[in-house]
Every structure is written in structure tokens, then in C-alpha cells.
N, C-alpha and C. Protein backbone atom coordinates (compact mmCIF):
# COMPACT_ATOMS: atom_id res chain seq x y z
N UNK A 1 91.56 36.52 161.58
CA UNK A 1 91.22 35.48 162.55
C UNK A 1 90.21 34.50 161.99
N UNK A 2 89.71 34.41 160.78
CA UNK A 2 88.47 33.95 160.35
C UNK A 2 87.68 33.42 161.27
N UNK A 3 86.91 34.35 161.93
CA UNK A 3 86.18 34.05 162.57
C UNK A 3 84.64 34.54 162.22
N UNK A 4 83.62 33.65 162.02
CA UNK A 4 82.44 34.30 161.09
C UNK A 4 81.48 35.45 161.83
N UNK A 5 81.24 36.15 161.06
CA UNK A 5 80.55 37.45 161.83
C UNK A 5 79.23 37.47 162.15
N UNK A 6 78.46 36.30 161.95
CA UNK A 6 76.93 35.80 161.74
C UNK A 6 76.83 34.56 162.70
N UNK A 7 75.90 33.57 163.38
CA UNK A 7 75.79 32.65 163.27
C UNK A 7 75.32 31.73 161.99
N UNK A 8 76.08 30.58 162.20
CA UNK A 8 76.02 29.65 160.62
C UNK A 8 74.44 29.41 160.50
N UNK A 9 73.70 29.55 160.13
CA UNK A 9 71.88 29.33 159.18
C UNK A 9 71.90 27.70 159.70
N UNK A 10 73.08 26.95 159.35
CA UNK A 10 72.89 25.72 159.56
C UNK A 10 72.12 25.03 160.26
N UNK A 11 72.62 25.89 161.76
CA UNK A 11 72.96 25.20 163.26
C UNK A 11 71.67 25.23 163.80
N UNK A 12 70.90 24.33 164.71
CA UNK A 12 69.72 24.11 164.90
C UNK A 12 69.77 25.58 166.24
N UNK A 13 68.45 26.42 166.55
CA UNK A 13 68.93 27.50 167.04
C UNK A 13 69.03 27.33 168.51
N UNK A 14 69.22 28.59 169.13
CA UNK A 14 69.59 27.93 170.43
C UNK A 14 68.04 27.86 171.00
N UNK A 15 68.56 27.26 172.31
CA UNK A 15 67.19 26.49 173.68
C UNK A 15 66.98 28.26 173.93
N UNK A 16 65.22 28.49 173.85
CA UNK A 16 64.90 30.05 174.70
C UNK A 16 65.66 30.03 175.90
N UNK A 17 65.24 28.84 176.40
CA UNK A 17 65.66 28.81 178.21
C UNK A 17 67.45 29.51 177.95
N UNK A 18 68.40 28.88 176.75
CA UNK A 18 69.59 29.57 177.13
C UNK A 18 70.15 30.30 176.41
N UNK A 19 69.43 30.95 175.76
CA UNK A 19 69.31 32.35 174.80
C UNK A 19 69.01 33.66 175.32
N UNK A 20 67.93 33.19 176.78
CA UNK A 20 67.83 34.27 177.86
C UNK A 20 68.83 34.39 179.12
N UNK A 21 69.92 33.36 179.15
CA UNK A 21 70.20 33.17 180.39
C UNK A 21 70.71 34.91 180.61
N UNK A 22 71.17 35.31 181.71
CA UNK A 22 71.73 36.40 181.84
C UNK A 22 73.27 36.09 181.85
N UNK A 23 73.82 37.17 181.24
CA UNK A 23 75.67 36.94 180.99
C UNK A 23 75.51 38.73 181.80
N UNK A 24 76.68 38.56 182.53
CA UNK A 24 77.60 39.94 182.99
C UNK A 24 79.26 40.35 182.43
N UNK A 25 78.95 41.07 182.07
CA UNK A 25 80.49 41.45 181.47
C UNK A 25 81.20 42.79 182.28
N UNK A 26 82.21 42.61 183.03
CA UNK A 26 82.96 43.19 183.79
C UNK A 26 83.62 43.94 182.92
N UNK A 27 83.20 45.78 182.76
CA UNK A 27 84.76 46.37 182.30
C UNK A 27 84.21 47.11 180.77
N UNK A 28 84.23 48.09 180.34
CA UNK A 28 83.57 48.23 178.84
C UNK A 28 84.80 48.63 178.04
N UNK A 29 85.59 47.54 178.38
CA UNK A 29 86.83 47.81 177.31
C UNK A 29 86.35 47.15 176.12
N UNK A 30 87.25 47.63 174.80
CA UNK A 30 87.58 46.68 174.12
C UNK A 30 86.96 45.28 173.20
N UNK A 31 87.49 44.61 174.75
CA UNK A 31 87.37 43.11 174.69
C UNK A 31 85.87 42.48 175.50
N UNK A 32 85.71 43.62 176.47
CA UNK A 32 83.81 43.39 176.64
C UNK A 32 83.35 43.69 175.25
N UNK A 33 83.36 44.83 175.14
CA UNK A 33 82.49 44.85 173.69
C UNK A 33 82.57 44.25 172.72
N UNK A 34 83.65 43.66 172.05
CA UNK A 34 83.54 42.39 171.62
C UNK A 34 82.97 41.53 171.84
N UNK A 35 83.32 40.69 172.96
CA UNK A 35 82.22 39.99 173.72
C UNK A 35 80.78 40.49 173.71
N UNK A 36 80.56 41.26 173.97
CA UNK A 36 79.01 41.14 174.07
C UNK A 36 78.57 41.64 172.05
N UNK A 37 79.54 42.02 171.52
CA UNK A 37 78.92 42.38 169.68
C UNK A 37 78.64 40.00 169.26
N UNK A 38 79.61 39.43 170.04
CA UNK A 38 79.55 37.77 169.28
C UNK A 38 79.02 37.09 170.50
N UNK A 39 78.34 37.31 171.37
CA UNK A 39 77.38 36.44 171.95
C UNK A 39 76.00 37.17 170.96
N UNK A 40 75.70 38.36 171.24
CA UNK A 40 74.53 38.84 170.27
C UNK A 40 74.29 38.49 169.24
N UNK A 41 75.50 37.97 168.12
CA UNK A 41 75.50 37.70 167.07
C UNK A 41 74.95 36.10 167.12
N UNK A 42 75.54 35.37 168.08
CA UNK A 42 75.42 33.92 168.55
C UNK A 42 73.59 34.09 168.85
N UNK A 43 73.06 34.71 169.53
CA UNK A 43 72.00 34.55 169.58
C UNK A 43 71.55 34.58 171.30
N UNK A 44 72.34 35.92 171.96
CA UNK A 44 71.86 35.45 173.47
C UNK A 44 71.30 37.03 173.30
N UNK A 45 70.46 36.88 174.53
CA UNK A 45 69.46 38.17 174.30
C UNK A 45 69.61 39.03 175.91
N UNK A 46 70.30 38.37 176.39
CA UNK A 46 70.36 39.25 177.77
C UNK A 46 71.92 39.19 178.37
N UNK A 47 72.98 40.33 177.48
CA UNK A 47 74.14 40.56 177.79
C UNK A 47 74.18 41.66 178.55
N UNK A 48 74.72 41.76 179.60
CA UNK A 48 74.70 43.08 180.29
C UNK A 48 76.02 43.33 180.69
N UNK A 49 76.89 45.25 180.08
CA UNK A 49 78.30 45.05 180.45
C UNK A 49 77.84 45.82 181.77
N UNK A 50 78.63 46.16 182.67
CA UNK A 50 79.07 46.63 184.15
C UNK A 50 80.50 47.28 184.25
């Protein structure tokens, strides 16, 4: 899928304000956990699955 496993060093980082927002993830399949392994990687700090 080349999809990169890091965020790029480049990219200016994210806003605190939306690095904390809260995310909910419905379901601990799979495809949540995915989801919450590439927002973490992205740089958000408050993923919570359910």
C-alpha cells in the first residue's frame, strides 16, 4: 500500500490544541487498531478504542 509508517520529519508538527483532541474508536477489530497504531504515529495523543 506504500503507505509510510512514521510521520514525514518534514511536516511542520501538529497544533497541541489538535494533537489532544479526543478521537473514539468503535469496535477493537482489526481495522480500529490500525486506526488508532496511524493516528499515534501521525501524532494524536488521546485515541481511545470502545
Amino acid at each position: 500500500m506504500k503507505v509510510k509508517q512514521i510521520r514525514d520529519p518534514n511536516l511542520k508538527p501538529l497544533d497541541p490544541r489538535v494533537a489532544k483532541t479526543k478521537i473514539a474508536l468503535i469496535g477493537a477489530g482489526s481495522a480500529s487498531l490500525s486506526c488508532a497504531a496511524f493516528l499515534g504515529r501521525l501524532g494524536y495523543q488521546n485515541v481511545d478504542i470502545f
